[in-house]
N, C-alpha and C. Protein backbone atom coordinates (compact mmCIF):
# COMPACT_ATOMS: atom_id res chain seq x y z
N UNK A 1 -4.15 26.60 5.19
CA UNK A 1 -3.71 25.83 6.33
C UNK A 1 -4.18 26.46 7.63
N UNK A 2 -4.84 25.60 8.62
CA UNK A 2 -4.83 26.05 9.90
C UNK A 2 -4.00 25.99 11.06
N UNK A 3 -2.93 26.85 10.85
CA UNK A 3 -1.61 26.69 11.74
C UNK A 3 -1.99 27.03 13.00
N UNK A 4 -1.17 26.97 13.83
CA UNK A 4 -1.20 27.41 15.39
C UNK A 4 -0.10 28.16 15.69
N UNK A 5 -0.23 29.31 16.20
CA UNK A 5 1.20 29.84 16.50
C UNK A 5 1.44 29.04 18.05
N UNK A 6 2.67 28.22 18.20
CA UNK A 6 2.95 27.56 19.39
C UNK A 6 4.50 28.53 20.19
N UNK A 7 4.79 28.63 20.99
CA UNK A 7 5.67 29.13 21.91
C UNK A 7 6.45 28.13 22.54
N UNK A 8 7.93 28.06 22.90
CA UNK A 8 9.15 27.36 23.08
C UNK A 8 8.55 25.97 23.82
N UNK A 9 7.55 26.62 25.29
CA UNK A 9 7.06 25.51 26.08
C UNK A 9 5.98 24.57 25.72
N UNK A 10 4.96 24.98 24.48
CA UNK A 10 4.87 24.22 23.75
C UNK A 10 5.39 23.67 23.16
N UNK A 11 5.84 23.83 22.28
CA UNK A 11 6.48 23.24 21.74
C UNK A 11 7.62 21.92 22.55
N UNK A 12 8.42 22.15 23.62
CA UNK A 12 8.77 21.12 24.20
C UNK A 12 7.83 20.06 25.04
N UNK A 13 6.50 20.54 25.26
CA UNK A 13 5.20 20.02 25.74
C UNK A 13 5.08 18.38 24.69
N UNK A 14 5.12 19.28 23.01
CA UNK A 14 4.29 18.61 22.00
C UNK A 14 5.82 17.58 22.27
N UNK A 15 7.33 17.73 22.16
CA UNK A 15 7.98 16.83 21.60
C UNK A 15 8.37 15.96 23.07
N UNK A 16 8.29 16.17 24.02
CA UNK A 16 7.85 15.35 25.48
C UNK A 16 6.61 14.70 24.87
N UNK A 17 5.49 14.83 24.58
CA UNK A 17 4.40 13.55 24.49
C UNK A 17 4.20 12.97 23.64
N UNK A 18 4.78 13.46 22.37
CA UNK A 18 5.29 12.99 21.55
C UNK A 18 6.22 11.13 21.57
N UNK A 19 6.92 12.09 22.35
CA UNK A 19 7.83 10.70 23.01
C UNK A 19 7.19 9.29 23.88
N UNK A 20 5.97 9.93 24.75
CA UNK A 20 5.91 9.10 25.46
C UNK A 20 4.41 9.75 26.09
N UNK A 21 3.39 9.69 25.80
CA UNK A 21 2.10 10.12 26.07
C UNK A 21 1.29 9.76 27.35
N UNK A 22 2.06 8.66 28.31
CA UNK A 22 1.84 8.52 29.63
C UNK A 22 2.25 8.88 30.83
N UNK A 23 2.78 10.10 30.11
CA UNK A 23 3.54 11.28 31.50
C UNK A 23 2.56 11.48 32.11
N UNK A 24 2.97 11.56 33.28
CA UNK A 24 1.93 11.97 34.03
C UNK A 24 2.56 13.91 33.86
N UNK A 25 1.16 14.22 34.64
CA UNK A 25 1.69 15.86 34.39
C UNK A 25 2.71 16.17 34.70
N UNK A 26 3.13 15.78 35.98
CA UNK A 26 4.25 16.59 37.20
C UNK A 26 5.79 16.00 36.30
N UNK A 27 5.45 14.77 36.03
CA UNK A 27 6.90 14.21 35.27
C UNK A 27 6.67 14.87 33.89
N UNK A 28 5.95 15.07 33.07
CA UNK A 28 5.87 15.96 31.59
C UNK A 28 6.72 17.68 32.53
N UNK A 29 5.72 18.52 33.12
CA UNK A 29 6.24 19.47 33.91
C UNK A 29 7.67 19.62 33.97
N UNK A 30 7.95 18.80 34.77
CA UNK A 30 9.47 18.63 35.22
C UNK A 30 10.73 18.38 33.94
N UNK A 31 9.83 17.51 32.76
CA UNK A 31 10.77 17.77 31.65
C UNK A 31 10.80 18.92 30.82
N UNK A 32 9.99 19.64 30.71
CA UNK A 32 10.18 20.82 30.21
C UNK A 32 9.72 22.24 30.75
N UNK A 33 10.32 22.17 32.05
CA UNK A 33 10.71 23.38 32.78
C UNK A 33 9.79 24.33 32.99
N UNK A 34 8.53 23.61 33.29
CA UNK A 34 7.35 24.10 34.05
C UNK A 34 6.92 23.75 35.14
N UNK A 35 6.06 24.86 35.93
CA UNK A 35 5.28 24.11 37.24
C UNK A 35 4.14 23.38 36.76
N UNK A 36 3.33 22.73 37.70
CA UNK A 36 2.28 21.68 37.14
C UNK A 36 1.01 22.15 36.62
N UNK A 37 0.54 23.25 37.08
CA UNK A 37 -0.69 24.20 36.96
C UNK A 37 -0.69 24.67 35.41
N UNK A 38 0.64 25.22 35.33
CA UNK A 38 0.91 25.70 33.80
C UNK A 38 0.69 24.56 32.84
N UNK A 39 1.64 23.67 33.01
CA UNK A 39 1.70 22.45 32.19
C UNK A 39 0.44 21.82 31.85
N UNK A 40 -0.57 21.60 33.02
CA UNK A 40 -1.24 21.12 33.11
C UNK A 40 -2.78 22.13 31.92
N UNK A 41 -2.27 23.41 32.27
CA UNK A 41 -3.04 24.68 31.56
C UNK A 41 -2.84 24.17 29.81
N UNK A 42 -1.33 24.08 29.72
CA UNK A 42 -1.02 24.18 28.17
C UNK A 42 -1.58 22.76 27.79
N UNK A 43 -1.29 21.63 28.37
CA UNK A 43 -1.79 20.46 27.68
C UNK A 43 -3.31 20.48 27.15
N UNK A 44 -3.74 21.22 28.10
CA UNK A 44 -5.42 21.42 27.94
C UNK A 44 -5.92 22.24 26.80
N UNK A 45 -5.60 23.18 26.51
CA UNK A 45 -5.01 24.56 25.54
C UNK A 45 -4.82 23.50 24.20
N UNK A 46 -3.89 22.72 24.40
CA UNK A 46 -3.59 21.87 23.26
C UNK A 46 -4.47 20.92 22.09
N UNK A 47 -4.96 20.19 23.58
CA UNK A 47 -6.23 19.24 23.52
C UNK A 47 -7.48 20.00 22.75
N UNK A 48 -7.82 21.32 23.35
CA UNK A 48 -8.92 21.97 23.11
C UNK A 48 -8.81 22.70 21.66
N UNK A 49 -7.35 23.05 21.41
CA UNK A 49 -7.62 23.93 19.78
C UNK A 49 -6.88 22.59 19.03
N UNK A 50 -7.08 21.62 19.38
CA UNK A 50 -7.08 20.30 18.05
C UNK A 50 -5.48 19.87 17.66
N UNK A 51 -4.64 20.72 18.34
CA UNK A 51 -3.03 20.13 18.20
C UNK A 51 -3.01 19.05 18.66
N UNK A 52 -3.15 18.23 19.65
CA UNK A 52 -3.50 16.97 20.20
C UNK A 52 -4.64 16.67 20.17
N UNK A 53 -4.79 15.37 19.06
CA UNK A 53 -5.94 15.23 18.84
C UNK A 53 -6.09 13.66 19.58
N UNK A 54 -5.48 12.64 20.30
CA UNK A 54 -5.32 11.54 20.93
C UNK A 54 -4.10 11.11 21.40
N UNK A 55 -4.07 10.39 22.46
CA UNK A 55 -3.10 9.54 23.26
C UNK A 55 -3.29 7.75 22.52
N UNK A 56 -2.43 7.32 22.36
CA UNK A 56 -2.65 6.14 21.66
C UNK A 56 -1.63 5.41 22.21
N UNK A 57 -1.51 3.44 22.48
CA UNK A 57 -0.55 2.55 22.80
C UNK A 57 -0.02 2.46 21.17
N UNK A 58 1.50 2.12 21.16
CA UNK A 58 1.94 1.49 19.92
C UNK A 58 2.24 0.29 20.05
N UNK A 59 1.43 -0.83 19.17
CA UNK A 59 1.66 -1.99 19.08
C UNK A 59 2.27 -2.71 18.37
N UNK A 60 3.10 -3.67 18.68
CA UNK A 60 4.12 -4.52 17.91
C UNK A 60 3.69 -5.25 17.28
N UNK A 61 3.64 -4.71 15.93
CA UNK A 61 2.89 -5.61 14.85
C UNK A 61 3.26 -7.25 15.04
N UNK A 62 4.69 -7.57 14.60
CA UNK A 62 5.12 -9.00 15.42
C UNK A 62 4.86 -9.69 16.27
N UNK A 63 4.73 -8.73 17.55
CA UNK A 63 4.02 -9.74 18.86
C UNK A 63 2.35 -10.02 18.43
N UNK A 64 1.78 -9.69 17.34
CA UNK A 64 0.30 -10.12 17.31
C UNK A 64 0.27 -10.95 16.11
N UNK A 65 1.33 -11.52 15.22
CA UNK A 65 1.52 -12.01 14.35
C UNK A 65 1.37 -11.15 12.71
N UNK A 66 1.82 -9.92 12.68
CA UNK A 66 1.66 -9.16 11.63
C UNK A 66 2.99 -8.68 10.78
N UNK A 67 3.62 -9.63 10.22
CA UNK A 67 4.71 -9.93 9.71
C UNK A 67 4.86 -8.96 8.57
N UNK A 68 3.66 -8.86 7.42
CA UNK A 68 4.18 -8.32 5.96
C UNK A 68 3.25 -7.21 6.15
N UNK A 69 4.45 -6.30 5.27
CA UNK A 69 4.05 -4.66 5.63
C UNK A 69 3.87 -4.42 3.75
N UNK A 70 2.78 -4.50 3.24
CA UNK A 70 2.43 -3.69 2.10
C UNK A 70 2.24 -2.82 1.41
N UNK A 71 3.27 -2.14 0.69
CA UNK A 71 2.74 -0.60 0.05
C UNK A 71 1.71 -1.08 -1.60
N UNK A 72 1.02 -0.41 -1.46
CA UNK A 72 -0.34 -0.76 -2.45
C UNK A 72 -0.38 0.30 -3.52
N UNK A 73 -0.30 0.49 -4.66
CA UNK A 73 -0.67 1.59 -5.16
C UNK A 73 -1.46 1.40 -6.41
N UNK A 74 -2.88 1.99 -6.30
CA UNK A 74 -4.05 1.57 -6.82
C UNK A 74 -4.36 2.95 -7.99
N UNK A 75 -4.70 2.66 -9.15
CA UNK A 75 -5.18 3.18 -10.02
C UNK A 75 -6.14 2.82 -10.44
N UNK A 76 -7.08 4.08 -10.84
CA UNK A 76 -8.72 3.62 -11.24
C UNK A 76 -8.91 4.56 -12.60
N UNK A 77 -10.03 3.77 -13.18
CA UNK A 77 -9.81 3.46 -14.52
C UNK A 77 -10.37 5.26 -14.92
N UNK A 78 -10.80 5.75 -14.15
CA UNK A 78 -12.11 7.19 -13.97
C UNK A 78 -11.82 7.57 -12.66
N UNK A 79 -11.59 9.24 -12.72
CA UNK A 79 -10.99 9.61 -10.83
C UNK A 79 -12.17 10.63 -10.95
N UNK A 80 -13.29 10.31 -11.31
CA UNK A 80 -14.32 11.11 -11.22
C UNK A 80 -14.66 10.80 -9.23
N UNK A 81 -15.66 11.98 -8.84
CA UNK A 81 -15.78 12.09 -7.56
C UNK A 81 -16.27 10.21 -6.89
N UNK A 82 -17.31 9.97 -7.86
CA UNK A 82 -17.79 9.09 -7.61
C UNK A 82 -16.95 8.21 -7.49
N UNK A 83 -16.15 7.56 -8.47
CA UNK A 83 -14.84 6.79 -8.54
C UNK A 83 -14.22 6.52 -6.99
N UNK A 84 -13.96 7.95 -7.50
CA UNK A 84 -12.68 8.26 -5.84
C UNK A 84 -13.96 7.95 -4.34
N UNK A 85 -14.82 8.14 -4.50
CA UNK A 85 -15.64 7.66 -3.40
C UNK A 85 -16.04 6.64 -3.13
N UNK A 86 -16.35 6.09 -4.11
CA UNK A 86 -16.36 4.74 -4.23
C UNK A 86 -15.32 3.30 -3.31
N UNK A 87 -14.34 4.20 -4.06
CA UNK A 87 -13.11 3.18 -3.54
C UNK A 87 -12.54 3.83 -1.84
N UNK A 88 -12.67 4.91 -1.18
CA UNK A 88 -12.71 5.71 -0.01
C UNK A 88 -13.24 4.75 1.19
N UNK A 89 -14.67 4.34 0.31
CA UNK A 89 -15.61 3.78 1.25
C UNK A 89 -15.21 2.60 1.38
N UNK A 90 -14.46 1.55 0.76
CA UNK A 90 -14.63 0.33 0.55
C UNK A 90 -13.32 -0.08 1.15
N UNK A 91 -12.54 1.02 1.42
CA UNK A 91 -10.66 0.93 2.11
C UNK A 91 -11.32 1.11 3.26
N UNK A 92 -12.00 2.22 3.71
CA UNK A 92 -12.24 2.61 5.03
C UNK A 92 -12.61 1.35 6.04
N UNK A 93 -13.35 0.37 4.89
CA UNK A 93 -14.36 -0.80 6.07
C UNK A 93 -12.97 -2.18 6.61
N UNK A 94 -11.63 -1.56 5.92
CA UNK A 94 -10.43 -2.92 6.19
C UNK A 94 -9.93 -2.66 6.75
N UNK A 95 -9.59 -3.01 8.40
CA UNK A 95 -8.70 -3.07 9.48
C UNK A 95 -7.47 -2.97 8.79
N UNK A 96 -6.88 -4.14 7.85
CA UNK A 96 -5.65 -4.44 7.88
C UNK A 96 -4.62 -2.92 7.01
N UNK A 97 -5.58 -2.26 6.16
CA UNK A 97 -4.94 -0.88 6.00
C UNK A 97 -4.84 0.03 6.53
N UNK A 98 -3.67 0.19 7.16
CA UNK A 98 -3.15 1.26 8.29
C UNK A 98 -3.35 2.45 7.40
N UNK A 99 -3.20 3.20 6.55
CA UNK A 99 -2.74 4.77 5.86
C UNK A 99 -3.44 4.25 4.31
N UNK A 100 -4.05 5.17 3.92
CA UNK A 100 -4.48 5.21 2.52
C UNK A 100 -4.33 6.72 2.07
N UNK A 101 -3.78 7.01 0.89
CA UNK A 101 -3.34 8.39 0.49
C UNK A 101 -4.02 8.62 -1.03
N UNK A 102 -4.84 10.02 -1.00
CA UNK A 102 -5.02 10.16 -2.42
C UNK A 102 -3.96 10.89 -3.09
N UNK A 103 -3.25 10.28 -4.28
CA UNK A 103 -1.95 11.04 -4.94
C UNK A 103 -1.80 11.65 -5.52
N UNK A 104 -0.74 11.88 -6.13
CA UNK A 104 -0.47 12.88 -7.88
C UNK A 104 0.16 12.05 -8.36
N UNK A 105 0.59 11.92 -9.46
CA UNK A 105 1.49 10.85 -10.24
C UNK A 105 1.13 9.55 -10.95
N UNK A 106 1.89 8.68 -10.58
CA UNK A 106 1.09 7.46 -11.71
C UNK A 106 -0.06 6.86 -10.90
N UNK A 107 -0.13 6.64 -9.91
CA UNK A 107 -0.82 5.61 -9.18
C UNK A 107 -1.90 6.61 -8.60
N UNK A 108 -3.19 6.46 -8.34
CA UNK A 108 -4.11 7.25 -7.81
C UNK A 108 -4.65 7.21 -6.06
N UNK A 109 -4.16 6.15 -5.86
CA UNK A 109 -4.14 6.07 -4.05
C UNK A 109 -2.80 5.12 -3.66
N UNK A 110 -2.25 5.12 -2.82
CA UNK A 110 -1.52 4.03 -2.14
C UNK A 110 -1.50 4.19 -0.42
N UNK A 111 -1.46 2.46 -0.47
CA UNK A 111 -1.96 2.56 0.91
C UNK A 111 -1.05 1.54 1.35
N UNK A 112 -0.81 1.72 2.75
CA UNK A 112 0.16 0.82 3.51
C UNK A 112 -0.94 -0.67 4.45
N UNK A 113 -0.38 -1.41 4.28
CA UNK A 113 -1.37 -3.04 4.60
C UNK A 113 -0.72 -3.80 5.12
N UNK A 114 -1.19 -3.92 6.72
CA UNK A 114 -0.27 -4.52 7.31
C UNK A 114 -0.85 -6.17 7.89
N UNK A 115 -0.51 -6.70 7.30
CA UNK A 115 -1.01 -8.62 7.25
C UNK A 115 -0.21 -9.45 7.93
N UNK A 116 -1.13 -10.59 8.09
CA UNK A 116 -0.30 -11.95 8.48
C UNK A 116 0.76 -12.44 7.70
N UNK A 117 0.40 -12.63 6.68
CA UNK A 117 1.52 -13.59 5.56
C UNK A 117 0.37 -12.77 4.19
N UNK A 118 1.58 -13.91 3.27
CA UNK A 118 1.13 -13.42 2.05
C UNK A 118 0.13 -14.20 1.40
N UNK A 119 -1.00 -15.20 1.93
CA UNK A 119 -2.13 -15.93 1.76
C UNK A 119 -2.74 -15.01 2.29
N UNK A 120 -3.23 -14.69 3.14
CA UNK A 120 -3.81 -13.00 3.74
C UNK A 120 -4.20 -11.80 2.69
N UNK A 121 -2.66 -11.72 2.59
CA UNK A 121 -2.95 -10.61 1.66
C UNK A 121 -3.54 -10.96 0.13
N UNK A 122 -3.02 -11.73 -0.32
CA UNK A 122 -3.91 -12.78 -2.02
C UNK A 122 -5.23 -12.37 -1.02
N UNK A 123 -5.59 -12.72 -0.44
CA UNK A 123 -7.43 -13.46 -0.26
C UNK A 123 -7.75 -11.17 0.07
N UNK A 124 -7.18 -10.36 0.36
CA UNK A 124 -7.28 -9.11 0.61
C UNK A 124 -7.59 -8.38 -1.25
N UNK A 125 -6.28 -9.00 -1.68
CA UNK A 125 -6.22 -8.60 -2.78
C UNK A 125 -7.74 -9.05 -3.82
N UNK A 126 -7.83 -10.30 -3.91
CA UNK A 126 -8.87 -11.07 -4.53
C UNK A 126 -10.23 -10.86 -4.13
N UNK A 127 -10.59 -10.92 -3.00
CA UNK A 127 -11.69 -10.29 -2.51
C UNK A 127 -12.07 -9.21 -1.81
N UNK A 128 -11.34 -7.97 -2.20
CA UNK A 128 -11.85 -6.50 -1.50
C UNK A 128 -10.96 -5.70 -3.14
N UNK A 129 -10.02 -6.00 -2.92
CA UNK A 129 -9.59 -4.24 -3.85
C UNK A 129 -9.97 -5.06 -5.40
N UNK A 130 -9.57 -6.39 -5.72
CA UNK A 130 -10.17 -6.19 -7.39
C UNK A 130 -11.80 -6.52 -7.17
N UNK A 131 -12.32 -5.87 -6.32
CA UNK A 131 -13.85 -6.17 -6.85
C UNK A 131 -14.37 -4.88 -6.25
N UNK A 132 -14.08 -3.39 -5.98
CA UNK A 132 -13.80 -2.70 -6.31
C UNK A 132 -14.31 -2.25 -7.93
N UNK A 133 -15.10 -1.62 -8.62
CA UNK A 133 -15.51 -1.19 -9.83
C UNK A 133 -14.64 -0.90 -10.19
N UNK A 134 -13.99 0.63 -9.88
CA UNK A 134 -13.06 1.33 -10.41
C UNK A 134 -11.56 1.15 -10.67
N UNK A 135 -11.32 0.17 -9.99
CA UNK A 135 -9.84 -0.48 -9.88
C UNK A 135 -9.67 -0.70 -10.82
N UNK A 136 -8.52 0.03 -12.03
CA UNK A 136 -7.81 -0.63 -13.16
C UNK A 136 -7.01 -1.08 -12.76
N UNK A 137 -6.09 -1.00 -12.05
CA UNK A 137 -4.37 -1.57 -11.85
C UNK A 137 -4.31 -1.49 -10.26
N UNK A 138 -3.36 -2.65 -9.58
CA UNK A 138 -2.85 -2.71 -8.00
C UNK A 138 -1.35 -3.23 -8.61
N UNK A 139 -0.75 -2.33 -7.64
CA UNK A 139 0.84 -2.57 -8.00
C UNK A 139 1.15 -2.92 -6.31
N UNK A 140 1.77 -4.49 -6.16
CA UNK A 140 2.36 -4.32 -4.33
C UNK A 140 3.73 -4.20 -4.19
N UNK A 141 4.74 -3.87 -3.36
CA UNK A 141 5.49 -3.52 -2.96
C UNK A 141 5.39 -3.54 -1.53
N UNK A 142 6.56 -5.33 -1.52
CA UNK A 142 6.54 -5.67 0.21
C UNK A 142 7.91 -5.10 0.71
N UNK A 143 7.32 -4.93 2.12
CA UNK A 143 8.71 -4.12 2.55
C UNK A 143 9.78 -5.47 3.27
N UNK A 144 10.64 -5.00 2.69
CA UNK A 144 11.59 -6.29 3.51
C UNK A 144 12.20 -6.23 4.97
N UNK A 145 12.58 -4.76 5.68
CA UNK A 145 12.70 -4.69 7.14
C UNK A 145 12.31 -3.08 6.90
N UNK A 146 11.80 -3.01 8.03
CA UNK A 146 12.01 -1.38 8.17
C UNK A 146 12.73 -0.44 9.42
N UNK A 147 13.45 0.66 8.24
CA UNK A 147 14.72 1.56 8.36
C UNK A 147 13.93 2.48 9.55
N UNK A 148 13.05 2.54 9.75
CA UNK A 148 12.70 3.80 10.34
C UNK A 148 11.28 4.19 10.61
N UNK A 149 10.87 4.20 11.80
CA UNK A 149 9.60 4.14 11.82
C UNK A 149 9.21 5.02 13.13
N UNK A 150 8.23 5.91 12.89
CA UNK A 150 8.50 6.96 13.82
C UNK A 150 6.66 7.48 13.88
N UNK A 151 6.19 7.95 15.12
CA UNK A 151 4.72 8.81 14.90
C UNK A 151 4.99 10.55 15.43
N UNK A 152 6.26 10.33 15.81
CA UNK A 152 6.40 11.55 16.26
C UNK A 152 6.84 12.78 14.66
N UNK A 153 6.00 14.02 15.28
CA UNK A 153 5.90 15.10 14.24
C UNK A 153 7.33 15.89 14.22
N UNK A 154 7.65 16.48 13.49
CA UNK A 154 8.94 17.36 13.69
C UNK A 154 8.19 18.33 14.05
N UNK A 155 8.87 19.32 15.30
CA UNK A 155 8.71 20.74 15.16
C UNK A 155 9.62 21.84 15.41
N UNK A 156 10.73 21.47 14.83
CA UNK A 156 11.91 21.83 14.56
C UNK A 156 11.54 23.14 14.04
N UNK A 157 11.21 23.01 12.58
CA UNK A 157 10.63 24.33 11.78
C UNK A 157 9.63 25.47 12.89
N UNK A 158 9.03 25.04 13.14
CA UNK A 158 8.18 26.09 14.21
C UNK A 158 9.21 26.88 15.62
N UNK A 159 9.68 26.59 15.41
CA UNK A 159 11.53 27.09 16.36
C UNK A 159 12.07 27.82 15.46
N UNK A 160 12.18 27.97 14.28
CA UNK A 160 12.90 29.01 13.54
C UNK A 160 12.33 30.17 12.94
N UNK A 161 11.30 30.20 13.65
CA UNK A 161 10.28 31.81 13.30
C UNK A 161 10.92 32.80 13.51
């Protein structure tokens, strides 16, 4: 692992932008009990050794019409390199999959798919993942509301050194 050793004011840096990534400096500063020069020092510090790797808007899937949230979990028939590359390349080229994970356990990737309706997803299913070589099995699992939804990291643990 390539850890970072971070310090208190980082650390309240990371869970301030965390929160809200359009602070301006002086208002980030002011929440966690720095002058602006410093603040302005550590954010940079941050940016530069890869702890912050982007500022991003979060968009309301709903307000753009993106209703059904899909968990996918795909097994292939051979997890030889090729296999697994195969199918890498062919997730990578679909907007509508937010997160794709290679696993342990029964299923060999699952990925989260976030669609219009469920004609969307059939025509997703039918023409991208079963045509796919390696695809033996797609198992879906729609989510019915969601409990909890968060981009912010814990760094709770990095406080108890």
């Amino acid at each position: 692992m390539n850890e970072i050793s971070l310090d208190e004011a980082s650390l309240r840096i990371l869970d301030e932008l965390q929160k809200d990534a359009q602070l301006s400096n002086a208002e980030l500063a002011e929440r966690v009990g720095l002058s602006a020069s410093p603040c302005w020092r550590r954010v940079a510090e941050l940016k530069q050794s890869g702890v912050l790797r982007a500022s991003v808007s979060l968009v309301d899937p709903l307000k753009l019409g993106l209703a059904v949230n899909v968990f996918v979990h795909v097994s292939l028939r051979h997890q030889d390199k090729q296999s697994l590359e195969v199918f890498t390349r062919a997730i990578a080229q679909r907007p509508e999959v937010m997160e794709c994970y290679l696993m342990s356990g029964e299923a060999d990737f699952m990925l989260r798919v976030v669609i219009e309706d469920l004609i969307k997803y059939q025509n997703l299913l039918l023409e991208c993942l079963t045509q796919i070589p390696s695809v033996a099995s797609i198992r879906s699992s729609f989510a019915l509301s969601q409990v909890k939804y968060t981009t912010a990291l814990p760094t709770g643990h990095l406080r108890r050194r």
